[in-house]
Protein backbone atom coordinates (compact mmCIF):
# COMPACT_ATOMS: atom_id res chain seq x y z
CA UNK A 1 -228.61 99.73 -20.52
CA UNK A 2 -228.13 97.62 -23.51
CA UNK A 3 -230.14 94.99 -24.28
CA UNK A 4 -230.62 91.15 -25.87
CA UNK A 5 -233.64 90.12 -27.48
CA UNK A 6 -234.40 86.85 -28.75
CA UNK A 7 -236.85 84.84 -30.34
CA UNK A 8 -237.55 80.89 -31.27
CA UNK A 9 -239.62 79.34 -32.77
CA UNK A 10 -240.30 75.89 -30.91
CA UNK A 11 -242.09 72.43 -31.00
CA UNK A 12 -242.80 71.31 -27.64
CA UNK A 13 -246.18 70.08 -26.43
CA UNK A 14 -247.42 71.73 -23.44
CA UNK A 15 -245.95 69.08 -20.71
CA UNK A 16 -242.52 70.17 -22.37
CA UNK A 17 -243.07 73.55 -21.98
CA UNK A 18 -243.83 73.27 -18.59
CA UNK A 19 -240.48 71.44 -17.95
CA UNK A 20 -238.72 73.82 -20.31
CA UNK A 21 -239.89 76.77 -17.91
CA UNK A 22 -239.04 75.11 -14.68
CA UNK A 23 -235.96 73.76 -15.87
CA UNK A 24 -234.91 77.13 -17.01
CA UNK A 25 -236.29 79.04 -13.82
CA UNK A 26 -234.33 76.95 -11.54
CA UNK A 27 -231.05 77.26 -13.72
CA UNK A 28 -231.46 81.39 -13.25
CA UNK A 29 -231.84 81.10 -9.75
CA UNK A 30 -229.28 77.93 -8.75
CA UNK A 31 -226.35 78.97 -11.44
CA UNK A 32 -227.36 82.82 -11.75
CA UNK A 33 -228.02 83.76 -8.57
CA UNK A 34 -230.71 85.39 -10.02
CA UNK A 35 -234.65 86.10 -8.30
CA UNK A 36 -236.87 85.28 -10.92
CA UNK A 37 -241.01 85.39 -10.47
CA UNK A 38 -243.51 83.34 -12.47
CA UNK A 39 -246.28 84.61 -14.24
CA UNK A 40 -247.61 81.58 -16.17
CA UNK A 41 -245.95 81.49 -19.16
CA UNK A 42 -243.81 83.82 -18.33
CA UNK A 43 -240.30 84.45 -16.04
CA UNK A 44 -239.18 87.66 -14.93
CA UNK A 45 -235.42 88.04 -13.43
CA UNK A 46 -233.10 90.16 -11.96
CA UNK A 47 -229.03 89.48 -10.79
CA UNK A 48 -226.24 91.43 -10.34
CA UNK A 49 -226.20 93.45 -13.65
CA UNK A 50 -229.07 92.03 -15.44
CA UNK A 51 -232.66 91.54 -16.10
CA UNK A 52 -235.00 90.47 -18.20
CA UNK A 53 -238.08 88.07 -19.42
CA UNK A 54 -238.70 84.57 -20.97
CA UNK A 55 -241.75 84.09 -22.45
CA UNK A 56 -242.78 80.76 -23.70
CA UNK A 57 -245.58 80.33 -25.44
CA UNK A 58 -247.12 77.29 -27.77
CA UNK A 59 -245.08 78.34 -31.06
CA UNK A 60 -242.28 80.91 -29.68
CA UNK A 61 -239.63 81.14 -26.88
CA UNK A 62 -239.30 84.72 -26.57
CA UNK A 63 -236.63 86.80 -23.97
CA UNK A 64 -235.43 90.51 -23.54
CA UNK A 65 -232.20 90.95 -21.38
CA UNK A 66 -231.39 94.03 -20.29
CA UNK A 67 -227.11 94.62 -19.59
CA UNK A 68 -226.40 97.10 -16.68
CA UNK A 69 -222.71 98.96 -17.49
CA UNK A 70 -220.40 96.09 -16.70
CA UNK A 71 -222.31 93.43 -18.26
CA UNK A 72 -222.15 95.47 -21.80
CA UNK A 73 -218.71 94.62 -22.93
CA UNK A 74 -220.03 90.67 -22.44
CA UNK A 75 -222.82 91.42 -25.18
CA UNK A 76 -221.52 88.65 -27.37
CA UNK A 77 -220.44 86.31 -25.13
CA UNK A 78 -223.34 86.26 -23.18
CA UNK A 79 -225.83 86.29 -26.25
CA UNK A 80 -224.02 83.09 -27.49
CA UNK A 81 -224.83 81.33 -23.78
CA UNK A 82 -228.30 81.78 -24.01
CA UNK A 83 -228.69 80.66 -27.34
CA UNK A 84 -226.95 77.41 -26.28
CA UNK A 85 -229.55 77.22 -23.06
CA UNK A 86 -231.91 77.78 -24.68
CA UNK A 87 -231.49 75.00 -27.63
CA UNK A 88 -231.11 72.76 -24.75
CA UNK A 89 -234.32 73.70 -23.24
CA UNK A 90 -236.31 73.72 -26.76
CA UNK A 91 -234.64 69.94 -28.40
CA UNK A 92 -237.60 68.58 -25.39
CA UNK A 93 -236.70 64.66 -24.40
């Protein structure tokens, strides 16, 4: 497997955070397909290819992504999407 890590730093108070995390949680599972579990602070994922972990805690957003065999040749691509997501999830209201 090959794998994506990230991790960014953030500003949002813990009422964003919370939002940040469901926000993102429903996005794996609506546009994904993805199951994803919650553990606090933390969501764990799996799809068709993929899975990984979000952590977000009161200073850092941090996520591991593990690529099965097809995903691999969409490294880049698919690096450059979450960064995006995840900007939108961290600018807060």
């Amino acid at each position: 497997m090959s794998a994506i890590y990230l991790s960014e730093s953030h500003r949002l108070d813990a009422d964003a955070r919370e939002r940040a995390l469901q926000a993102l949680q429903d996005y794996l599972s609506q546009n994904l397909g993805a199951s994803v579990t919650r553990h606090d602070a933390e969501l764990v994922f799996s799809g068709t290819g993929y899975s990984g972990t979000v952590s977000l805690d009161e200073e850092r957003v941090r996520g591991e992504l593990k690529l099965g065999l097809l995903m691999r040749p969409m490294k880049g691509t698919i690096t450059r999407e979450i960064k995006a997501v995840l900007a939108t999830y961290l600018e807060g209201e």
